[in-house]
Protein backbone atom coordinates (compact mmCIF):
# COMPACT_ATOMS: atom_id res chain seq x y z
CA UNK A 1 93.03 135.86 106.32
CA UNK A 2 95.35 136.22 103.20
CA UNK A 3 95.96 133.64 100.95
CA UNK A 4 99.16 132.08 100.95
CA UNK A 5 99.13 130.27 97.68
CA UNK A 6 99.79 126.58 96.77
CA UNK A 7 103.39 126.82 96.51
CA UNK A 8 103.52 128.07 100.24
CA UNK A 9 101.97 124.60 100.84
CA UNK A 10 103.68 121.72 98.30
CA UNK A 11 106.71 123.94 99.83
CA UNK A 12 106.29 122.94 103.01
CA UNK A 13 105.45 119.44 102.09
CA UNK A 14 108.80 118.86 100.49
CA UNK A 15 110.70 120.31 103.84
CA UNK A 16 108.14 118.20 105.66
CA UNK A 17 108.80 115.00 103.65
CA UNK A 18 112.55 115.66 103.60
CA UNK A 19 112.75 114.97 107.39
CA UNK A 20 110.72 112.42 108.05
CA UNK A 21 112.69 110.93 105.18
CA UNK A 22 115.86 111.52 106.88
CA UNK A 23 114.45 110.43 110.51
CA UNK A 24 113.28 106.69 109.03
CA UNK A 25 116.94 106.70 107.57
CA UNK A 26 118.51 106.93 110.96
CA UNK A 27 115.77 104.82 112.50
CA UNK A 28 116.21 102.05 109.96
CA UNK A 29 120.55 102.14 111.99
CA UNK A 30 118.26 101.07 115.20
CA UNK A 31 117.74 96.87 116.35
CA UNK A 32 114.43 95.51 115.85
CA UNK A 33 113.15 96.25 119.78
CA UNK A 34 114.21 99.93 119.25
CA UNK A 35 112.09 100.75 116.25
CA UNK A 36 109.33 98.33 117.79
CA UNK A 37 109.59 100.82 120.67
CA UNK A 38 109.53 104.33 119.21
CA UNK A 39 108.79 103.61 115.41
CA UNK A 40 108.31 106.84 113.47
CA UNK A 41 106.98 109.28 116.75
CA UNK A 42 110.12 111.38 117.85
CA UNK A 43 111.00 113.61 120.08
CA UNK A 44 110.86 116.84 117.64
CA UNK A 45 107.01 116.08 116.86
CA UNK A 46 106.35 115.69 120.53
CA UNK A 47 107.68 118.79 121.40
CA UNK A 48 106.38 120.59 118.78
CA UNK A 49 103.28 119.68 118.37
CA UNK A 50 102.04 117.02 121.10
CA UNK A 51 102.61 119.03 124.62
CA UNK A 52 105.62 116.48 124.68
CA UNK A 53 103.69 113.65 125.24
CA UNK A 54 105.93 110.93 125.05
CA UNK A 55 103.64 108.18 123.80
CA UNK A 56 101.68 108.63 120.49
CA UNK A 57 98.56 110.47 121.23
CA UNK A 58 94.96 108.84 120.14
CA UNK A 59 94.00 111.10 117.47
CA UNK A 60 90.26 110.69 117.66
CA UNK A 61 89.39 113.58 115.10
CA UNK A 62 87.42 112.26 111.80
CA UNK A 63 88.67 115.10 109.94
CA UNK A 64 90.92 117.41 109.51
CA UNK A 65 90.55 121.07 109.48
CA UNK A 66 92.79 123.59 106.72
CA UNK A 67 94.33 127.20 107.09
CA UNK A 68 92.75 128.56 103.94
CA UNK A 69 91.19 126.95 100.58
CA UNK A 70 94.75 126.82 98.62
CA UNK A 71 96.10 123.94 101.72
CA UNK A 72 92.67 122.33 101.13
CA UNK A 73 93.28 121.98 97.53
CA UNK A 74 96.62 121.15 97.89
CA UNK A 75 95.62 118.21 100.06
CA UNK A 76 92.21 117.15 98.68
CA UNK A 77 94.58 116.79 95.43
CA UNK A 78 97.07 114.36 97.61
CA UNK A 79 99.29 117.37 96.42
CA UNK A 80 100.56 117.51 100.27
CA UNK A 81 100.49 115.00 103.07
CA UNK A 82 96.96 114.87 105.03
CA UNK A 83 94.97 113.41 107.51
CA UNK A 84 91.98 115.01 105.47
CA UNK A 85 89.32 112.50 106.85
CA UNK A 86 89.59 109.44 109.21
CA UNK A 87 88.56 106.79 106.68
CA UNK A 88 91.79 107.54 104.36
CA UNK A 89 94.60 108.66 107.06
CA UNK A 90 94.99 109.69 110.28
CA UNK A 91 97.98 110.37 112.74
CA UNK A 92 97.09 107.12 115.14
CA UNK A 93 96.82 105.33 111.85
CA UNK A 94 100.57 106.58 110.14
CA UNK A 95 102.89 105.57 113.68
CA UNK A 96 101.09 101.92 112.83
CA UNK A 97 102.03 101.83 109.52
CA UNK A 98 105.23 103.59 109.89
CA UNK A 99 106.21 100.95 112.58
CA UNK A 100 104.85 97.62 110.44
CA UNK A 101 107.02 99.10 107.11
CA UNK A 102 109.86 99.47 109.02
CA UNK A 103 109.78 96.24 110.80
CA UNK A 104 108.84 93.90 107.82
CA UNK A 105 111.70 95.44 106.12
CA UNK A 106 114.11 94.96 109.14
CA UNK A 107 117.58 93.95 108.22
CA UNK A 108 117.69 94.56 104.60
CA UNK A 109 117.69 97.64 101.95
CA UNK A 110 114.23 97.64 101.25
CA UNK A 111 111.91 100.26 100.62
CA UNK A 112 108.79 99.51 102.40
CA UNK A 113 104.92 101.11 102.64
CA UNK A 114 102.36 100.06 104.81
CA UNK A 115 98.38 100.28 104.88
CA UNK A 116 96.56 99.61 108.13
CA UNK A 117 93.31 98.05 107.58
CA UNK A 118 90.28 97.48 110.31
CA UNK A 119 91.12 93.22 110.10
CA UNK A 120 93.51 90.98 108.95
CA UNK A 121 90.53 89.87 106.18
CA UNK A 122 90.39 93.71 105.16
CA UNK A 123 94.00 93.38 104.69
CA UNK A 124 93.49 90.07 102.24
CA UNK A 125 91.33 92.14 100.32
CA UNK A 126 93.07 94.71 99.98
CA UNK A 127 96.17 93.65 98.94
CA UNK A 128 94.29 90.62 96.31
CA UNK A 129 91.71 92.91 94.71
CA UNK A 130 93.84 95.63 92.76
CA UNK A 131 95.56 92.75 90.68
CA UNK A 132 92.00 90.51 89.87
CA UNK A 133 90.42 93.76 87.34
CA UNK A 134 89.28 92.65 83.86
CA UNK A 135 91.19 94.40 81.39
CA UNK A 136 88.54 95.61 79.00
CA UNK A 137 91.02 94.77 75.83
CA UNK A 138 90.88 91.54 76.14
CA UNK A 139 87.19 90.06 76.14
CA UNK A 140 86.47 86.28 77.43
CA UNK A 141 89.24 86.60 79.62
CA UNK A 142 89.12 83.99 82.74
CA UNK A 143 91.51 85.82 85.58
CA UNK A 144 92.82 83.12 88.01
CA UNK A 145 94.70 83.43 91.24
CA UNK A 146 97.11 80.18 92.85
CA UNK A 147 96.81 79.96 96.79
CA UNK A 148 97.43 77.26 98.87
CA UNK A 149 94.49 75.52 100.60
CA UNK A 150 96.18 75.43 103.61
CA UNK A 151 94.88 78.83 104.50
CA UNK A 152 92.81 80.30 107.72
CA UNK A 153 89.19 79.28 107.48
CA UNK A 154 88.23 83.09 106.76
CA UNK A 155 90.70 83.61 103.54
CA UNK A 156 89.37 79.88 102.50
CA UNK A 157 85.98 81.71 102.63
CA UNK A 158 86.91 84.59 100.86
CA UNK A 159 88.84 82.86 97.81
CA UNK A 160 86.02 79.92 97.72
CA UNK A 161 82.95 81.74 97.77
CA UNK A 162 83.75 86.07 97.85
CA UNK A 163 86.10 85.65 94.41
CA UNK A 164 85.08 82.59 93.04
CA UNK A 165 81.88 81.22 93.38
CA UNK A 166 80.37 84.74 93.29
CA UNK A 167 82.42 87.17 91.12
CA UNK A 168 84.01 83.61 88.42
CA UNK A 169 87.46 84.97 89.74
CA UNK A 170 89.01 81.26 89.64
CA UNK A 171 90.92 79.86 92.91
CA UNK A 172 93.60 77.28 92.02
CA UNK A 173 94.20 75.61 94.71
CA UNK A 174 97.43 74.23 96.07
CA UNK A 175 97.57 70.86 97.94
CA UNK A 176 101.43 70.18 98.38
CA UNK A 177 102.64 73.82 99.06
CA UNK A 178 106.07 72.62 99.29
CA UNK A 179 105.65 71.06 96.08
CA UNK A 180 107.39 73.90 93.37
CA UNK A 181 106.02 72.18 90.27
CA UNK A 182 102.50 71.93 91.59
CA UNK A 183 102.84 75.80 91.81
CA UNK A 184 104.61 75.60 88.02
CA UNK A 185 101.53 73.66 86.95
CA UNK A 186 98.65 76.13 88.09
CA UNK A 187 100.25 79.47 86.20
CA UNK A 188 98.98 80.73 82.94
CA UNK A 189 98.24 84.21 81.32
CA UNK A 190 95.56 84.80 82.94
CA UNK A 191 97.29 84.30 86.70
CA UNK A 192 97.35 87.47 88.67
CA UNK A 193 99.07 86.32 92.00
CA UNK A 194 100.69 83.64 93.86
CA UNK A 195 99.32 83.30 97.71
CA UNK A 196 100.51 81.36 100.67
CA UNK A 197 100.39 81.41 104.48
CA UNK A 198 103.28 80.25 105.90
CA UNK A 199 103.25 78.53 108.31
CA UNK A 200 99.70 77.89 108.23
CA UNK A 201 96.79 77.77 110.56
CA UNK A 202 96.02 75.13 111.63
CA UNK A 203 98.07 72.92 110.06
CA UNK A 204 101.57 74.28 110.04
CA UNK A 205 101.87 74.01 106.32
CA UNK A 206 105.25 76.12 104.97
CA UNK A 207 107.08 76.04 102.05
CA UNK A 208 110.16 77.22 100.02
CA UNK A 209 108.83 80.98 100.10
CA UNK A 210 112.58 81.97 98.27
CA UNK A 211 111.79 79.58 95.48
CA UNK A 212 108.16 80.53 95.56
CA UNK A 213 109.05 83.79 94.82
CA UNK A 214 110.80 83.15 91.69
CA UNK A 215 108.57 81.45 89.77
CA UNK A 216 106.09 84.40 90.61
CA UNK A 217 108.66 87.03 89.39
CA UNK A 218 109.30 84.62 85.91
CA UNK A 219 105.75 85.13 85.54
CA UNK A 220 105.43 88.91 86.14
CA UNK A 221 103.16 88.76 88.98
CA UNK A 222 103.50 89.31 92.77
CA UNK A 223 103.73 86.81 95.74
CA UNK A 224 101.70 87.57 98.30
CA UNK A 225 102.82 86.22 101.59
CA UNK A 226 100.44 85.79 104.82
CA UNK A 227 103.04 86.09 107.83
CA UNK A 228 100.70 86.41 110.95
CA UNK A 229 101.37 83.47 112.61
CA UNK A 230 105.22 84.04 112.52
CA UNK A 231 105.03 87.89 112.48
CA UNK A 232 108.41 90.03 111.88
CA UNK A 233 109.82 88.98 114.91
CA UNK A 234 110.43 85.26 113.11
CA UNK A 235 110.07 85.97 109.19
CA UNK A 236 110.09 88.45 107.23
CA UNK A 237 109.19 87.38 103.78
CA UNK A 238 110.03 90.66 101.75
CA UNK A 239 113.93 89.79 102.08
CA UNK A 240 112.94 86.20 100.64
CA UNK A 241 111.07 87.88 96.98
CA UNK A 242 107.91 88.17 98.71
CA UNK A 243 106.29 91.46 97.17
CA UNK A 244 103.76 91.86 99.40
CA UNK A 245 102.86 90.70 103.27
CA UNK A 246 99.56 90.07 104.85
CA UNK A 247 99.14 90.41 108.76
CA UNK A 248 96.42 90.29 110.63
CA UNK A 249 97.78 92.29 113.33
CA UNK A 250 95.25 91.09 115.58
CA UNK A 251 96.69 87.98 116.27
CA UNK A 252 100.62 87.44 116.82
CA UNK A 253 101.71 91.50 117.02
CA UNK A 254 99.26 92.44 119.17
CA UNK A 255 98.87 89.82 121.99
CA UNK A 256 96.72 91.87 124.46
CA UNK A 257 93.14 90.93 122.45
CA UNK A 258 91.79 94.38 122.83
CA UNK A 259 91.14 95.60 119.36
CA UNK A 260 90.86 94.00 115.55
CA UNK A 261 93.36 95.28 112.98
CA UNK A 262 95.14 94.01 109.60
CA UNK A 263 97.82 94.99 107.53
CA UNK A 264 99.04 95.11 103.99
CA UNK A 265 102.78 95.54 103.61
CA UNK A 266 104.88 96.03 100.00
CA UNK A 267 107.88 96.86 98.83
CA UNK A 268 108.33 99.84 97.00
CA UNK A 269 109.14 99.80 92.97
CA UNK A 270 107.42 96.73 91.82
CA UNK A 271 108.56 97.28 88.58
CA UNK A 272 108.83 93.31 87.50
CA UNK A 273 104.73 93.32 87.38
CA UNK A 274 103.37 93.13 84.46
CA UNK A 275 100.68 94.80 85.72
CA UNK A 276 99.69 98.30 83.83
CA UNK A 277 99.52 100.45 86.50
CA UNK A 278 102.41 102.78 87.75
CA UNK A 279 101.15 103.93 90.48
CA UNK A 280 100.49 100.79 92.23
CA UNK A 281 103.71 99.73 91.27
CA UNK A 282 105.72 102.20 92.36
CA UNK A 283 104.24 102.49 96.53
CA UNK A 284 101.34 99.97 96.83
CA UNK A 285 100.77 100.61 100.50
CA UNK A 286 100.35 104.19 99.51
CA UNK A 287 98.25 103.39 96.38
CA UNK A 288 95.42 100.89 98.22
CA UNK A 289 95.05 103.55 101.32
CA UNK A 290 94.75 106.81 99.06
CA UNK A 291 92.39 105.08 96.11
CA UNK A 292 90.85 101.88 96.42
CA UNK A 293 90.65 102.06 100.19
CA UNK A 294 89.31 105.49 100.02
CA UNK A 295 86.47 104.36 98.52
CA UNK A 296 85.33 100.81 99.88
CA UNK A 297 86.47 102.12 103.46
CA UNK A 298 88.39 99.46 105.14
CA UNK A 299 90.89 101.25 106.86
CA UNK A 300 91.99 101.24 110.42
CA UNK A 301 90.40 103.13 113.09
CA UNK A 302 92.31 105.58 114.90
CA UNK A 303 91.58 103.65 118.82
CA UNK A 304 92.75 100.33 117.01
CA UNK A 305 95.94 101.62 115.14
CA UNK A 306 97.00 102.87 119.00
CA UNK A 307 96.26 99.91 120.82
CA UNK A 308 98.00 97.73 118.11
CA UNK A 309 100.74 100.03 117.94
CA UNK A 310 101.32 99.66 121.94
CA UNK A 311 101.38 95.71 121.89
CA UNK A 312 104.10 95.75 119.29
CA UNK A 313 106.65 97.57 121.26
CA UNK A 314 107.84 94.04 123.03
CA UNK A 315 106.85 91.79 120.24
CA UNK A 316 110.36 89.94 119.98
CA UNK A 317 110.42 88.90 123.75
CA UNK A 318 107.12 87.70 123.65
CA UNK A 319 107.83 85.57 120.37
CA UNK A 320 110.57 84.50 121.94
CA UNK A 321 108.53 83.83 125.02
CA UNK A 322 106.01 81.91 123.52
CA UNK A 323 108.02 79.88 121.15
CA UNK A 324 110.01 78.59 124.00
CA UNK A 325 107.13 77.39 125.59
CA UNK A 326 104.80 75.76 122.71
CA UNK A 327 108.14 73.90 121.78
CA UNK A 328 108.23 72.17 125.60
CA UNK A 329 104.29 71.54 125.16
CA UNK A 330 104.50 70.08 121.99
CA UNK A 331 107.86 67.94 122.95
CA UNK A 332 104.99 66.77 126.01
CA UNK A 333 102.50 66.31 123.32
CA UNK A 334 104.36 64.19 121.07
CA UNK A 335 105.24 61.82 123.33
CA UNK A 336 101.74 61.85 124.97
CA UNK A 337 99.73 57.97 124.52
CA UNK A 338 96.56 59.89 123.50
CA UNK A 339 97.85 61.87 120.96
CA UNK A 340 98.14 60.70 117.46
CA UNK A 341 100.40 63.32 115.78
CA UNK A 342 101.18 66.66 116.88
CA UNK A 343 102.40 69.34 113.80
CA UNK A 344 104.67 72.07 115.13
CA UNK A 345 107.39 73.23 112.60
CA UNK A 346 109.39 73.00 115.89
CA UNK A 347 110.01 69.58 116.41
CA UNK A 348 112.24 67.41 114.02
CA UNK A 349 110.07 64.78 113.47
CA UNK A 350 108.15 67.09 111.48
CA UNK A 351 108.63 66.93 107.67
CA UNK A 352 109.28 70.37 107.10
CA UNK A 353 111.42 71.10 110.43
CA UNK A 354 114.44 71.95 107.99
CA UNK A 355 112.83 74.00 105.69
CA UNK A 356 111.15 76.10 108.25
CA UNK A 357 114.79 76.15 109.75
CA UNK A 358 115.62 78.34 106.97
CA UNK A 359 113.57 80.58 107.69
CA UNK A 360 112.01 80.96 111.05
CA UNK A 361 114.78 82.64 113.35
CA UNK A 362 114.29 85.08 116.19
CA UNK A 363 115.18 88.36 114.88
CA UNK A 364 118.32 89.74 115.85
CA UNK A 365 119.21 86.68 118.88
CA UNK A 366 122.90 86.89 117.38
CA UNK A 367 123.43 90.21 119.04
CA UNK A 368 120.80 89.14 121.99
CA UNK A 369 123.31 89.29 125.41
CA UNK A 370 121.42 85.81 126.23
CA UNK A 371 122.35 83.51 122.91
CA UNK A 372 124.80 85.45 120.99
CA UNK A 373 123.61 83.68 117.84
CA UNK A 374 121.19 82.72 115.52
CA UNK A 375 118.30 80.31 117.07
CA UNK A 376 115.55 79.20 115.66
CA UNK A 377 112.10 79.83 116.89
CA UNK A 378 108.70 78.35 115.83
CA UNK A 379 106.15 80.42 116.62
CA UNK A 380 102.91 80.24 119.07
CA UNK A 381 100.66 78.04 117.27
CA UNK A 382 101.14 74.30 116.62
CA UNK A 383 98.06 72.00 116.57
CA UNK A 384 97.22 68.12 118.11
CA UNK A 385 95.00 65.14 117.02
CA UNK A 386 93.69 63.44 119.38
CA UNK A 387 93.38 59.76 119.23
CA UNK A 388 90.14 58.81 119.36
CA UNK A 389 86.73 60.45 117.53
CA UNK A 390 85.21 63.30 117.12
CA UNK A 391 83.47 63.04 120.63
CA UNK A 392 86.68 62.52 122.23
CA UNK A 393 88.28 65.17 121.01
CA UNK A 394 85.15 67.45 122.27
CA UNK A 395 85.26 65.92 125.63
CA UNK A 396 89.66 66.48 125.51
CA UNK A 397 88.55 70.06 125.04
CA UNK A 398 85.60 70.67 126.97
CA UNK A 399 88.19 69.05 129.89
CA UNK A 400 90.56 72.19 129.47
CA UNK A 401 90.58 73.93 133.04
CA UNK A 402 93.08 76.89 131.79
CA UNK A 403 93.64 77.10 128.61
CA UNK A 404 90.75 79.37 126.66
CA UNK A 405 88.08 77.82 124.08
CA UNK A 406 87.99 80.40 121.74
CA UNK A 407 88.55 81.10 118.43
CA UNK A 408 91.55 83.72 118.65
CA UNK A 409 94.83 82.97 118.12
CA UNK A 410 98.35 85.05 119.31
CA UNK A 411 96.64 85.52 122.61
CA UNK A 412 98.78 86.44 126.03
CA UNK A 413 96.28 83.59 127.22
CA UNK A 414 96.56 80.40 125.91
CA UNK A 415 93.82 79.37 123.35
CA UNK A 416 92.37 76.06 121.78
CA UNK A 417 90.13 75.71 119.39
CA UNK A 418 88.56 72.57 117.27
CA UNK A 419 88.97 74.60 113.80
CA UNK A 420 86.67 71.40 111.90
CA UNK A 421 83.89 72.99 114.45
CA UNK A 422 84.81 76.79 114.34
CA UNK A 423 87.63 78.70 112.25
CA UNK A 424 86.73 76.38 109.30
CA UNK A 425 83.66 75.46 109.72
CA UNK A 426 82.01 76.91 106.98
CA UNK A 427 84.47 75.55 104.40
CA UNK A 428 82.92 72.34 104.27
CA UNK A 429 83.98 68.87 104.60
CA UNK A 430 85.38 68.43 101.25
CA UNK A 431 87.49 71.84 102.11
CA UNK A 432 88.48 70.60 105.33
CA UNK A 433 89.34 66.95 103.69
CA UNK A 434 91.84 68.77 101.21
CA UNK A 435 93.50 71.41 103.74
CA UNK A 436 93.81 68.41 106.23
CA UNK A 437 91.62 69.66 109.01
CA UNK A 438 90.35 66.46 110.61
CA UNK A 439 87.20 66.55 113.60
CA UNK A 440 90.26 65.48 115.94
CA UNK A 441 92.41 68.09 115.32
CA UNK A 442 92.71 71.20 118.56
CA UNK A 443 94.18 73.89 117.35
CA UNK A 444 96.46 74.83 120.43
CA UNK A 445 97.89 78.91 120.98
CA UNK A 446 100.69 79.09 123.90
CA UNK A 447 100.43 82.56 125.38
CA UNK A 448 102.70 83.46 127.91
CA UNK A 449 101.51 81.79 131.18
CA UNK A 450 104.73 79.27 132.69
CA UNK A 451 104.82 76.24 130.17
CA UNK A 452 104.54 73.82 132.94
CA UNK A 453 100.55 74.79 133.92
CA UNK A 454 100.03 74.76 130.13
CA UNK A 455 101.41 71.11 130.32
CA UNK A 456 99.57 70.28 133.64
CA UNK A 457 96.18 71.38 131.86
CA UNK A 458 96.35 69.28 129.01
CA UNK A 459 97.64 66.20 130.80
CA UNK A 460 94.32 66.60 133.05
CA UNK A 461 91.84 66.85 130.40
CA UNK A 462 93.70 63.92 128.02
CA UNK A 463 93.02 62.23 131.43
CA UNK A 464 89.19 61.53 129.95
CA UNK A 465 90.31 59.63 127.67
CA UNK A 466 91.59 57.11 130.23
CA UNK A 467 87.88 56.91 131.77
CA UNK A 468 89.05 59.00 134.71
CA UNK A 469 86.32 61.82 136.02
CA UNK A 470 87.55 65.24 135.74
CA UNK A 471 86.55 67.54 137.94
CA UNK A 472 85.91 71.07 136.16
CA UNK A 473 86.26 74.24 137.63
CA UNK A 474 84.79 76.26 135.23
CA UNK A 475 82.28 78.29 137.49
CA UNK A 476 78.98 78.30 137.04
CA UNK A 477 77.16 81.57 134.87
CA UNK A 478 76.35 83.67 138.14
CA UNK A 479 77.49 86.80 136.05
CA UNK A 480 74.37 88.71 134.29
CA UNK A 481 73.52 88.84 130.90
CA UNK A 482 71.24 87.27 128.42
CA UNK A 483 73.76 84.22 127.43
CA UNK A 484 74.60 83.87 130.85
CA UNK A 485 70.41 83.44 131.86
CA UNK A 486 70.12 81.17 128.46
CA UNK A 487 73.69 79.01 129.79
CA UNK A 488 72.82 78.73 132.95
CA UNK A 489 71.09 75.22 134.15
């Protein structure tokens, strides 16, 4: 075999690069549910290389092999694009990430990058470490970060004890999210980011994310924006001054449950960071997968990147889906005479039902053949209190007939969960007390069963609370396996 030289190679790569260039362009012309649909796999590449297939194949490879040592330089020096070895890229892995950029940056001129990651709290990592790094110049320096408090139990976990109980990398915490000169307050020097999660879980916290974003960008650093609860289908924070959006693609893009993945979204050219580092600045999604990434090893596997990838084709019908039908349960809810309060950005009784008004709307319903304009929609997860104690709110939930006890979220199923006993858990009660988790609260996930049995099955088990005996049908654990021996009575 002759050598064909380098050139031969970063040749190619430039034709290579010049068409897939060209083919986002023209997919970028396409409505949301078209991209969600076909995302970056055409018709060319299944043709030519894929025996047509006309779904993305699982590439289940760990490596890649190379024609000759000059391609393997050439790639091995990120000289050319490369799937080179599983833990950095991979085909199954690019049509995820190809898909998220696209859709993140839906209806707007920006440039986007994506890295897949194997969780949504690989993804929180990933996009938080590159910015907290000690610059050697300046000794005695104490690097901060501002997040809200209303955050999922896991990223409370992280910031608390991962950043800044063990490495001194300082959490300031926001109470009032909404509250722009609490964020004002918490900003010095030594601040590398801004974090929210909007809106949050449990608690449905959400804020001004466009004003957010500005006092961020006075101050040279990015806003990092956790959108899984809403996903692209709702919000899309980048066209607010987000720089850079968390999803744990787990949850509300991939509704099926079958696999764990995260991702870290960014525009392209962050060149208002004062951050020293070019290429970070100039395509982070590229920068985290190729460098950091390649190293720690958080990345996406290939089985996970497809199955994601196949959930998200109808992601704005079942957003829509579910959002119509956790607004008629809550509407139920509120009105219910065990409930104490029930938060869901949906209703207007809720303090921040015009703010998230702003900018919660279901992606391209103006040119939907059923509403012909913009309408509002809220999302899948809202959360209750129950009026009563702790114990009642276990017995409320124990009661549950069809609706899931688990911790998930974004499910097809519906899901509950007491998040003071589970998802946040571990944060304490002086971390629950300040992100306003109380023991009564049920976290409550509409999937996409009819709204009405959703209803009927929380009516039922509120029912204990009125001293009536409910009659469970949860069956008893005939099924083998060890928990099922140590469950069974």
């Amino acid at each position: 075999m002759s050598s064909k030289g380098l050139k031969f190679y970063t040749d190619a790569a430039r034709r290579s690069a010049k068409w897939h260039s060209d083919y986002i362009k023209n997919m970028k012309k396409c409505r949301f549910d078209t991209i969600a649909v076909h995302g970056l796999y055409s018709m060319q590449e299944a043709l030519d290389f894929n025996q047509g297939s006309t779904i993305e194949p699982i590439y289940m490879s760990a490596s890649q092999a190379y024609r000759d040592s000059d391609e393997m330089e050439a790639a091995l020096g990120y000289q050319i694009p490369t799937w080179c070895y599983s833990r950095i890229g991979n085909p199954s892995m690019y049509y995820l990430e190809g898909v998220l950029a696209l859709l993140e940056g839906y209806g707007s001129d920006i440039e986007t990058s994506c890295c897949a990651t194997a969780s949504g709290m690989a993804a929180i990592q990933s996009a938080c470490d590159p910015f907290l790094i000690y610059d050697p110049k300046k000794p005695n320096q104490k690097i901060n970060f501002v997040a809200t408090c209303q955050v999922y139990g896991g990223t409370f976990q992280q910031f608390a004890i991962r950043k800044d109980q063990e490495k001194n990398l300082e959490w300031r915490k926001i109470v009032n999210s909404n509250d722009l000169k609490e964020w004002e307050s918490k900003i010095d020097k030594n601040t590398r980011f801004l974090y929210g999660e909007m809106p949050s879980n449990p608690g449905q916290a959400f804020f001004d994310l466009e004003k957010v974003a500005k006092i961020a960008h006075k101050h040279g650093i990015p806003l990092i924006i956790d959108g899984t609860v809403a996903s692209p289908a709702l919000m899309r924070p980048l066209q607010w001054g987000a720089d850079i959006v968390i999803q744990s693609v787990t949850k509300s893009l991939t509704t099926s449950g079958f696999g764990i993945a995260g991702a870290v979204i960014a525009k392209n050219n962050l060149s208002h960071l004062r951050i020293e580092n070019d290429a970070l600045k100039a395509n982070f999604g590229m920068y985290i997968k190729a460098l950091p990434n390649r190293d720690n090893g958080p990345n996406i596997s290939p089985m996970n990147a497809i199955l994601s990838l196949n959930d998200i084709r109808t992601l704005r019908s079942k957003m829509d889906l579910m959002s119509r039908s956790t607004m008629q349960v809550a509407k139920f809810l509120e009105k219910h005479k065990n409930i104490e309060r029930v938060d869901y950005l949906g209703l207007e009784s809720h303090p921040l039902h015009k703010l998230a008004s702003k900018y919660l709307v279901l992606v391209d319903s103006e040119h939907d053949e059923l509403y012909k304009k913009k309408v509002n929609r809220y999302g899948h997860l809202m959360s209750f209190r129950v009026k009563g104690t702790a114990q009642d709110t276990r017995d409320v939930f124990d009661a549950l007939q069809r609706i899931w006890r688990a911790t998930d979220l974004g499910r097809i199923k519906s899901v509950a969960t007491i998040p003071a006993i589970s998802t946040h858990s571990q944060q304490g009660e002086e971390g629950r007390k300040i992100a306003d988790i109380p023991a009564n609260l049920i976290r409550l996930c509409v999937g996409g069963e009819h709204p009405d049995d959703i209803i009927a099955d929380l009516d039922q088990a509120l029912s204990v609370l009125n001293g009536k005996k409910v009659k469970t049908s949860t069956p008893e654990f005939s099924a083998g396996g060890a928990s099922s021996a140590l469950l069974r009575r």
